[in-house]
PDB file of N, CA and C in Angstrom:
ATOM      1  N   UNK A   1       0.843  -1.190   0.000  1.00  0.00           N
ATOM      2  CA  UNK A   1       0.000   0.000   0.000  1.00  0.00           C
ATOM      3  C   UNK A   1       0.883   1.246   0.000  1.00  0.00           C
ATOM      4  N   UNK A   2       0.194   1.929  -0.771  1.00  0.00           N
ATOM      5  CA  UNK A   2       1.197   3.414  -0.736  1.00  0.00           C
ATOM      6  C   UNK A   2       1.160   4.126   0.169  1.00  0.00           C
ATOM      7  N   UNK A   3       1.995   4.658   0.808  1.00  0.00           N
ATOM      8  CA  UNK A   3       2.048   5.594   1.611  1.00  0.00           C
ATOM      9  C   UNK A   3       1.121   7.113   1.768  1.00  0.00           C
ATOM     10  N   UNK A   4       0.504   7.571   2.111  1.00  0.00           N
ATOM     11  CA  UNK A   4      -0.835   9.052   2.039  1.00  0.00           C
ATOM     12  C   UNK A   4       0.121   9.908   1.889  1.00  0.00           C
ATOM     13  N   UNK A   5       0.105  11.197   1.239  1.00  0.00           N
ATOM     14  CA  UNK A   5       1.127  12.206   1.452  1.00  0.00           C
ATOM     15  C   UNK A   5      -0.172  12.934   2.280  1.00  0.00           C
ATOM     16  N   UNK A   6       0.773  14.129   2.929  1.00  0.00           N
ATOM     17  CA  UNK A   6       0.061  15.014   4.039  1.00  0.00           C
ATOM     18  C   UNK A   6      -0.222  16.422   3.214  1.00  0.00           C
ATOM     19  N   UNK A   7      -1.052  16.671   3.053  1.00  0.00           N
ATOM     20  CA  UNK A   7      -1.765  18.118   2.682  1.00  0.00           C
ATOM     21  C   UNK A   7      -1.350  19.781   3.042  1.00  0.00           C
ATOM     22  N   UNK A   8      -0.700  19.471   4.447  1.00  0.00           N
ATOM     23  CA  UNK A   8      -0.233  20.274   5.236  1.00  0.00           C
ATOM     24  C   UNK A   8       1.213  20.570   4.937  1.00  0.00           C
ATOM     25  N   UNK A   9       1.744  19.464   5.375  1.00  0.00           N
ATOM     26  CA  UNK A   9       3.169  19.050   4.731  1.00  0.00           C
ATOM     27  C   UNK A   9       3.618  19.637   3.516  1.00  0.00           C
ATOM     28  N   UNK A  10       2.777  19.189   2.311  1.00  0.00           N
ATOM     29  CA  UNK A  10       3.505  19.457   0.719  1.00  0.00           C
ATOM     30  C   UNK A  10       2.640  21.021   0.549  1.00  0.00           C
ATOM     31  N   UNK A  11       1.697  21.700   1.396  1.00  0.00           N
ATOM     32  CA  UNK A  11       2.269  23.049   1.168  1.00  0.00           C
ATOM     33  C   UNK A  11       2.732  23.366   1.778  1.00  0.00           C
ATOM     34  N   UNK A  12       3.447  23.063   3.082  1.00  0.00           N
ATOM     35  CA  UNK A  12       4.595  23.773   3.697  1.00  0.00           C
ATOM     36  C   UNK A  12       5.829  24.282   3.065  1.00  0.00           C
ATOM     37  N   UNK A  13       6.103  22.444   2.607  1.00  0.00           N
ATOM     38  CA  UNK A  13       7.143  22.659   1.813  1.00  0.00           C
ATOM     39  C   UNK A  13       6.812  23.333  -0.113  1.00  0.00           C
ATOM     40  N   UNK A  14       6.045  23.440  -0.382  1.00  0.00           N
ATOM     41  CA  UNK A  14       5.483  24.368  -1.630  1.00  0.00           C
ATOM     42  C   UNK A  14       6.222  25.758  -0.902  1.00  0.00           C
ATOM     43  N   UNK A  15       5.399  26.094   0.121  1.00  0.00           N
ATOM     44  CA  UNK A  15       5.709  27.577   0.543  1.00  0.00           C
ATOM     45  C   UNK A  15       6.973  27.975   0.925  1.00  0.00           C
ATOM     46  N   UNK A  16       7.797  27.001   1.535  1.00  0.00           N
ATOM     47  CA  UNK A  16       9.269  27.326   1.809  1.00  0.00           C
ATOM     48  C   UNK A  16      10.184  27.643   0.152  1.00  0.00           C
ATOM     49  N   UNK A  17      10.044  26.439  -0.859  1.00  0.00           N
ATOM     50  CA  UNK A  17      10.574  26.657  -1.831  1.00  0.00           C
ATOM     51  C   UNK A  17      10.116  27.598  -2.583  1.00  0.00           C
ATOM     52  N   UNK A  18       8.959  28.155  -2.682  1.00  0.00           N
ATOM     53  CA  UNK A  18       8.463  29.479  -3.381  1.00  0.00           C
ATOM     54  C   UNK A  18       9.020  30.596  -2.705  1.00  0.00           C
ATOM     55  N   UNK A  19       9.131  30.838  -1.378  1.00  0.00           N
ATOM     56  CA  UNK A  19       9.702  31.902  -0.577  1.00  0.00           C
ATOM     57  C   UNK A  19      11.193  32.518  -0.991  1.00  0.00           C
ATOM     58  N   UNK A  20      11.842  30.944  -0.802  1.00  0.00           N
ATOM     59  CA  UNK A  20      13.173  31.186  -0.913  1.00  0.00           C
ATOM     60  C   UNK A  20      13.373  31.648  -2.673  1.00  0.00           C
ATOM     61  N   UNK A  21      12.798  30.987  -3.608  1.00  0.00           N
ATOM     62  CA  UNK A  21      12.807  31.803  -4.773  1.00  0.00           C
ATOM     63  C   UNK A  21      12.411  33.491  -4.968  1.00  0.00           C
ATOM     64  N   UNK A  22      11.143  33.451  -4.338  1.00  0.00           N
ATOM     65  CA  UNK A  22      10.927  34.919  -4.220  1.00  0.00           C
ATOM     66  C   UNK A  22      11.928  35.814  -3.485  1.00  0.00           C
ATOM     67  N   UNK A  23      12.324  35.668  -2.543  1.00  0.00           N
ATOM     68  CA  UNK A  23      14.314  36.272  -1.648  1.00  0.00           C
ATOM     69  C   UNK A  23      15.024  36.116  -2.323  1.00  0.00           C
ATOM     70  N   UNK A  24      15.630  35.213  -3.322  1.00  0.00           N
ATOM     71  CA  UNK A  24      16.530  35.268  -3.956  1.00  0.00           C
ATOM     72  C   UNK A  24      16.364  36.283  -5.290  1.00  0.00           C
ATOM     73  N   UNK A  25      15.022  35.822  -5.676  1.00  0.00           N
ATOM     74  CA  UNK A  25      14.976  37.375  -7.115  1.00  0.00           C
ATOM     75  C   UNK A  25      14.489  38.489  -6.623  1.00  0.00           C
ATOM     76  N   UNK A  26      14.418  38.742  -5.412  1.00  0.00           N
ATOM     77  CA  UNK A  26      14.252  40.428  -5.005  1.00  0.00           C
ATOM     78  C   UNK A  26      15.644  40.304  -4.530  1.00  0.00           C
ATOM     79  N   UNK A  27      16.226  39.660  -3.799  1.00  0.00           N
ATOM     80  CA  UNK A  27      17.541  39.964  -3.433  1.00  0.00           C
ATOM     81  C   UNK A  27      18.716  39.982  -4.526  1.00  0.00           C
ATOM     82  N   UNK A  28      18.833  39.115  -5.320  1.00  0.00           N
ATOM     83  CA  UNK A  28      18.988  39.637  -6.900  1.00  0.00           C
ATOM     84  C   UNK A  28      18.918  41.143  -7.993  1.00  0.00           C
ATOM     85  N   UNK A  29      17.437  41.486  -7.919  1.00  0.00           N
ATOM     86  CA  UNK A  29      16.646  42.539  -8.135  1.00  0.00           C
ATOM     87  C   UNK A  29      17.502  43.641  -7.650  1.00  0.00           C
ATOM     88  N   UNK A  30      17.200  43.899  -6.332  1.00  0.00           N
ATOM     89  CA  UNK A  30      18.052  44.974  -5.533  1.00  0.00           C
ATOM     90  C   UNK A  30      19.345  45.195  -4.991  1.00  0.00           C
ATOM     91  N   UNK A  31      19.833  43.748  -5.835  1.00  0.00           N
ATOM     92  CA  UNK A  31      22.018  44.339  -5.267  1.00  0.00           C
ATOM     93  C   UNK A  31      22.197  44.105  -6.409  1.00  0.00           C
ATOM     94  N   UNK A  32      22.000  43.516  -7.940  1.00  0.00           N
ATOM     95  CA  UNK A  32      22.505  43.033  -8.565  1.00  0.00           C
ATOM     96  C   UNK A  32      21.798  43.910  -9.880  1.00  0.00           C
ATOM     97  N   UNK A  33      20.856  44.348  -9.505  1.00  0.00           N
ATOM     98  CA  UNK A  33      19.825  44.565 -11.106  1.00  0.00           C
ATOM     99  C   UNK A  33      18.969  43.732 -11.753  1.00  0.00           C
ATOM    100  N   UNK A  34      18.802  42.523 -11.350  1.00  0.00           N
ATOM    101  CA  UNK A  34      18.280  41.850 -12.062  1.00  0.00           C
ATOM    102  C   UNK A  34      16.726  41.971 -12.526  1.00  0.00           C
ATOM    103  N   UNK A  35      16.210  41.575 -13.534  1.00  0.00           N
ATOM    104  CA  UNK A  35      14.609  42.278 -13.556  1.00  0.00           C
ATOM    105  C   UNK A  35      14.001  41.077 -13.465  1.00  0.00           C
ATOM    106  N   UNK A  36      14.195  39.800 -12.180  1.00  0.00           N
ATOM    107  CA  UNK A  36      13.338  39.452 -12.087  1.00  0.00           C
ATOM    108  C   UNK A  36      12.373  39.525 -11.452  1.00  0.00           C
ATOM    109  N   UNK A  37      11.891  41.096 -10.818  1.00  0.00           N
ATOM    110  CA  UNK A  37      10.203  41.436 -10.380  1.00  0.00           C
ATOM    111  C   UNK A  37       9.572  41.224 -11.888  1.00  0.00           C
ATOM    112  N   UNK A  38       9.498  41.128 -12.844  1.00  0.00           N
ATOM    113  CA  UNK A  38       9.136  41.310 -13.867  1.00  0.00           C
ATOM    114  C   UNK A  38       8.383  39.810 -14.355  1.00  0.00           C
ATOM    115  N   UNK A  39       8.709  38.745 -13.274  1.00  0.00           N
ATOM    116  CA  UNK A  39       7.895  37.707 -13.576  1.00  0.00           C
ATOM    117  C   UNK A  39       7.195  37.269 -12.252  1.00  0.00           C
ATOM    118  N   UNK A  40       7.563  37.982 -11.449  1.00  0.00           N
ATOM    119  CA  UNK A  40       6.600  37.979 -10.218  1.00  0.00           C
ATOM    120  C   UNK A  40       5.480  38.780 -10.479  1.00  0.00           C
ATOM    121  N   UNK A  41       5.288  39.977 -11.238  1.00  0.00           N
ATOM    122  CA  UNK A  41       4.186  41.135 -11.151  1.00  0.00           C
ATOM    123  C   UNK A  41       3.066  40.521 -11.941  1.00  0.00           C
ATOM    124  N   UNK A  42       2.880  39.249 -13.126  1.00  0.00           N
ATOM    125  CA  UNK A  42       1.982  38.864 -13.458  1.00  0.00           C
ATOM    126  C   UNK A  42       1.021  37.972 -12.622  1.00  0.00           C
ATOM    127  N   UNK A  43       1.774  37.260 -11.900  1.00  0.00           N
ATOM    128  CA  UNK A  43       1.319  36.019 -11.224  1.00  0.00           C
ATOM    129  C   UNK A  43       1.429  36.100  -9.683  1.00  0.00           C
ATOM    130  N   UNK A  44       1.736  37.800  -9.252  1.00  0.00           N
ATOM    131  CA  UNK A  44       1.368  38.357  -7.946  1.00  0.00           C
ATOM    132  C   UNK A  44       0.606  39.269  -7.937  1.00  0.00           C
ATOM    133  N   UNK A  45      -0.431  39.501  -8.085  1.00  0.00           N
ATOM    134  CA  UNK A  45      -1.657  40.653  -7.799  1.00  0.00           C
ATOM    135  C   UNK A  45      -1.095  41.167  -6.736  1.00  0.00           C
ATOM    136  N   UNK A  46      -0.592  43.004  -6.396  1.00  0.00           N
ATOM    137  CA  UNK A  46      -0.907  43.548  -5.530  1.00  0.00           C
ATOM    138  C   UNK A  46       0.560  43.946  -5.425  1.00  0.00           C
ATOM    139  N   UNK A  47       1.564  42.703  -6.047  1.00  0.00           N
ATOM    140  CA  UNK A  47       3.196  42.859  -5.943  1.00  0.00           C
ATOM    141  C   UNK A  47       3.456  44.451  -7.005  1.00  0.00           C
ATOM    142  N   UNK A  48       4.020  45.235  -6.552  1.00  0.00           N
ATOM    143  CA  UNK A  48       4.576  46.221  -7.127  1.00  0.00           C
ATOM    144  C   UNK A  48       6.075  46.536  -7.226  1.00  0.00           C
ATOM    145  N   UNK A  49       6.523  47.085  -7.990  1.00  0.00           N
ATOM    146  CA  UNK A  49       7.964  47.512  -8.308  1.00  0.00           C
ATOM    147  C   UNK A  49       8.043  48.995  -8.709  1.00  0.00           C
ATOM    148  N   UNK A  50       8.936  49.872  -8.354  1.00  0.00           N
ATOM    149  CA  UNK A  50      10.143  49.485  -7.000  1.00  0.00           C
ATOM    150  C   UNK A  50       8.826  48.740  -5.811  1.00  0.00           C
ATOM    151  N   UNK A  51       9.884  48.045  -4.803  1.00  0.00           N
ATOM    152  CA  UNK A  51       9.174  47.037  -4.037  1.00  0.00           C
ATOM    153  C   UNK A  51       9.035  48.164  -2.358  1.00  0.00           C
ATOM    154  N   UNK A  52       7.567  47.756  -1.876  1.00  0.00           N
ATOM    155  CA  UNK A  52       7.436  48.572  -0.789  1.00  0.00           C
ATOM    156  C   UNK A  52       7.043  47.333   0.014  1.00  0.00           C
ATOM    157  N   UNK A  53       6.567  47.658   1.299  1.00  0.00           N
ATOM    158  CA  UNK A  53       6.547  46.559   2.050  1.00  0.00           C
ATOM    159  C   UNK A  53       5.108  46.090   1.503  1.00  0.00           C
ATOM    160  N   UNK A  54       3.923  46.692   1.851  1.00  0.00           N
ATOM    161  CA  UNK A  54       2.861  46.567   1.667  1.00  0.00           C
ATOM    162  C   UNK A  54       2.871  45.615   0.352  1.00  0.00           C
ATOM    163  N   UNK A  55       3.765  45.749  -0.711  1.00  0.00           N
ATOM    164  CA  UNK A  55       3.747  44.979  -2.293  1.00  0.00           C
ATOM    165  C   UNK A  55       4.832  43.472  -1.753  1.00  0.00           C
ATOM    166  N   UNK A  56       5.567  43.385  -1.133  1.00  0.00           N
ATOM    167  CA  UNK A  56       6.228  42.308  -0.912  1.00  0.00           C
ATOM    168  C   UNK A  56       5.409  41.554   0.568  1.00  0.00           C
ATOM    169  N   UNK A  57       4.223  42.111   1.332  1.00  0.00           N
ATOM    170  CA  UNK A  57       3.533  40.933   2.539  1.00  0.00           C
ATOM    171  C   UNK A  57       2.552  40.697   1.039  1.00  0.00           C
ATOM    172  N   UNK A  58       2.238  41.512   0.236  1.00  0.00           N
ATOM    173  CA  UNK A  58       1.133  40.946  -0.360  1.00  0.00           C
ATOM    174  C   UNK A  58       0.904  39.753  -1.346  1.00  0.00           C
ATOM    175  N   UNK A  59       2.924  39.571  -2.135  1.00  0.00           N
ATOM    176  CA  UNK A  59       3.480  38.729  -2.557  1.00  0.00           C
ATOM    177  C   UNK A  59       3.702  37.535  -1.701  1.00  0.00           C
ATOM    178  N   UNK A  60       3.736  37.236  -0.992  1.00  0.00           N
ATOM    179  CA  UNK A  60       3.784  36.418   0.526  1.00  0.00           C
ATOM    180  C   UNK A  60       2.601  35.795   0.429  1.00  0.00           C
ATOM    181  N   UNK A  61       1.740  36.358   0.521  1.00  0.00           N
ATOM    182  CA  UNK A  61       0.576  35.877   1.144  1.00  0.00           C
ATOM    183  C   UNK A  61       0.031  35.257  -0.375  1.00  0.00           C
ATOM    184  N   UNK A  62       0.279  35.448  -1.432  1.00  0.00           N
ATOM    185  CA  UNK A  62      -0.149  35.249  -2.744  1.00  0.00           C
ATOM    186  C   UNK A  62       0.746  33.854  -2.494  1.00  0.00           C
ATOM    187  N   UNK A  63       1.772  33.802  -2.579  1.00  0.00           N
ATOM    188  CA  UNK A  63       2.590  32.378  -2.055  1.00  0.00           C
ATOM    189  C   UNK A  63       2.396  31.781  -1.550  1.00  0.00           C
ATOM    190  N   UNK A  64       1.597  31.856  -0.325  1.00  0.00           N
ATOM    191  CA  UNK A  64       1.055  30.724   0.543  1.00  0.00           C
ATOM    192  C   UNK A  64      -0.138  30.369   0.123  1.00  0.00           C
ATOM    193  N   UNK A  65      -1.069  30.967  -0.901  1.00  0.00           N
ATOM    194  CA  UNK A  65      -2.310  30.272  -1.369  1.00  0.00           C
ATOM    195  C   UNK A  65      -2.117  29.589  -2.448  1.00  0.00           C
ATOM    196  N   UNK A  66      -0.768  29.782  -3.440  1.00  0.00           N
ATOM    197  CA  UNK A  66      -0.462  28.938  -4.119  1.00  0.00           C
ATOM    198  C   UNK A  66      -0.154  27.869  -3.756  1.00  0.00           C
ATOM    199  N   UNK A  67       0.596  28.018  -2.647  1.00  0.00           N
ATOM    200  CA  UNK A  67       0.810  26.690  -2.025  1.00  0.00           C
ATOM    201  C   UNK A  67      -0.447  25.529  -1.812  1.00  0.00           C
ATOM    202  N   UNK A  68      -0.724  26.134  -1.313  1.00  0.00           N
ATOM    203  CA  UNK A  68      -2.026  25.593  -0.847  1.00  0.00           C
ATOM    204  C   UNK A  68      -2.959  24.643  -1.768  1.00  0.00           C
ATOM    205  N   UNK A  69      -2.946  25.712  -3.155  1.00  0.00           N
ATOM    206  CA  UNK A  69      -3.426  25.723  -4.155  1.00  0.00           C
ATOM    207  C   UNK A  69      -2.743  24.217  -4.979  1.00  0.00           C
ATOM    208  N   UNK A  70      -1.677  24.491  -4.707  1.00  0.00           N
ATOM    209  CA  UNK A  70      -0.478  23.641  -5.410  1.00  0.00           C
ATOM    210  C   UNK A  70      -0.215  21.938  -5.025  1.00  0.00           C
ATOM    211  N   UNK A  71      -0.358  22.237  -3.290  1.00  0.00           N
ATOM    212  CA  UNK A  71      -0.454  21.084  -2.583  1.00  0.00           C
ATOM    213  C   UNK A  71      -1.904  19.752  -2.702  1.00  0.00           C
ATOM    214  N   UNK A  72      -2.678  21.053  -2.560  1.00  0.00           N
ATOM    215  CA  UNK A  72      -4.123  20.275  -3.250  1.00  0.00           C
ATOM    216  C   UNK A  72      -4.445  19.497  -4.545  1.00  0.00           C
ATOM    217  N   UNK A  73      -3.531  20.005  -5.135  1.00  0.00           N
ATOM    218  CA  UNK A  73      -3.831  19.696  -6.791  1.00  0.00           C
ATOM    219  C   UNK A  73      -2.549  18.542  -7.026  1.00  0.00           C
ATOM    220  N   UNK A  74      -2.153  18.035  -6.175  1.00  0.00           N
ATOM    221  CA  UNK A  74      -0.861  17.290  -6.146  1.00  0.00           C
ATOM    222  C   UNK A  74      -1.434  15.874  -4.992  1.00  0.00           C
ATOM    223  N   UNK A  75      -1.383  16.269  -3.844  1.00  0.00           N
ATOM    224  CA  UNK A  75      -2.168  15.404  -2.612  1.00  0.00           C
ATOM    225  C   UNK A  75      -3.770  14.959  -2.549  1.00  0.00           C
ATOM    226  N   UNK A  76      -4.270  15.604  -3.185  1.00  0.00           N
ATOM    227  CA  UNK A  76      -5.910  14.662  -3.118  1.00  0.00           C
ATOM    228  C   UNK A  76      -5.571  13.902  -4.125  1.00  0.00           C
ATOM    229  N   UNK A  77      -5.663  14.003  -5.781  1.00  0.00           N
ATOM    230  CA  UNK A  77      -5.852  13.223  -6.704  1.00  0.00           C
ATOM    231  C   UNK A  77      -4.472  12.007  -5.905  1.00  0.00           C
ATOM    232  N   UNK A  78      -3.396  11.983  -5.657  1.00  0.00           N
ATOM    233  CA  UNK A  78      -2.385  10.954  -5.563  1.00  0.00           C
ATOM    234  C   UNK A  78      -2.941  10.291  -4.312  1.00  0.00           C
ATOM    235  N   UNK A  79      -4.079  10.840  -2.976  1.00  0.00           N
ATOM    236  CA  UNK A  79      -4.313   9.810  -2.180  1.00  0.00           C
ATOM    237  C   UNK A  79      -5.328   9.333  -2.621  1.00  0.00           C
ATOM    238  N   UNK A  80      -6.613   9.882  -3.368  1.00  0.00           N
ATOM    239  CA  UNK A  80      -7.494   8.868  -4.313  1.00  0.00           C
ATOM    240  C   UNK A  80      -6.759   7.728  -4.685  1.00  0.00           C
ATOM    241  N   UNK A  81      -5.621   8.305  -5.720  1.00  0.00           N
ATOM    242  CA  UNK A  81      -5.833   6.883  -6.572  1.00  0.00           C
ATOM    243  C   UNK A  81      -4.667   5.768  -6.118  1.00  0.00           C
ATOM    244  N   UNK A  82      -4.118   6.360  -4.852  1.00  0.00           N
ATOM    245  CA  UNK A  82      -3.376   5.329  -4.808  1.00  0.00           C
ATOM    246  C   UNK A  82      -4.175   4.362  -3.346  1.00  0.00           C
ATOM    247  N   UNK A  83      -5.117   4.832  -3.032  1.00  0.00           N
ATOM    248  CA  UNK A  83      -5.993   4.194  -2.307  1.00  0.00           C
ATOM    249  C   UNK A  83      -6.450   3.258  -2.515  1.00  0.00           C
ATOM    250  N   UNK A  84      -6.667   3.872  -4.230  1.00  0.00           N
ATOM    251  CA  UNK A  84      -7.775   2.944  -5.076  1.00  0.00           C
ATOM    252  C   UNK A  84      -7.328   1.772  -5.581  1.00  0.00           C
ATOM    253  N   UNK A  85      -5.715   1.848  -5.967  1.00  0.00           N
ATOM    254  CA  UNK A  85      -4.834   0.598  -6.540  1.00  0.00           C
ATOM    255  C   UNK A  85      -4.521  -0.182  -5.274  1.00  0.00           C
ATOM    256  N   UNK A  86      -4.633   0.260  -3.852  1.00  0.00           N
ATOM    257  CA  UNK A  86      -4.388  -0.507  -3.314  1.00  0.00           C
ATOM    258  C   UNK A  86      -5.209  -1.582  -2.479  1.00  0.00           C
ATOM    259  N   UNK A  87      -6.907  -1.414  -3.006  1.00  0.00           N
ATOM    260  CA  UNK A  87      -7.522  -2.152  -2.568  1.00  0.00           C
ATOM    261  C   UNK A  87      -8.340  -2.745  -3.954  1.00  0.00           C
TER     262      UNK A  87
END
């Protein structure tokens, strides 16, 4: 029988690895130049550039519903069906 993955779990870890990407291209962004706000501003509602605080909690919080979002769409369908092969 397969093992259940945890719901909680795989967006935790969704949200840690999205985070640390998002720190690294603003931290990028602002010592280095880099323009990657420029692929955060489509797929962050509310994220603005130059970056203020209010535009980077709002990027945050857009991250953790992806997660969420991400974890769901990954952990239900794989404990369905591996439920299902195993009985």
């Amino acid at each position: 029988m397969a093992p259940k993955l945890n719901l909680r779990a795989v967006a935790i870890t969704l949200f840690i690895a999205l985070e640390i990407s998002y720190f690294l291209c603003i931290a990028g962004d602002l010592l280095f130049g880099w323009t990657m706000y420029q692929a955060w501003m489509p797929v962050l509602p509310g994220f603005i550039w130059p970056l203020t605080l209010g535009g980077f909690l709002v990027g945050l919080l857009w991250l953790a519903l992806y997660s969420v979002y991400g974890a769901a769409l990954i952990v239900l369908p794989y404990n369905y069906f591996s439920r299902r092969e195993a009985v």
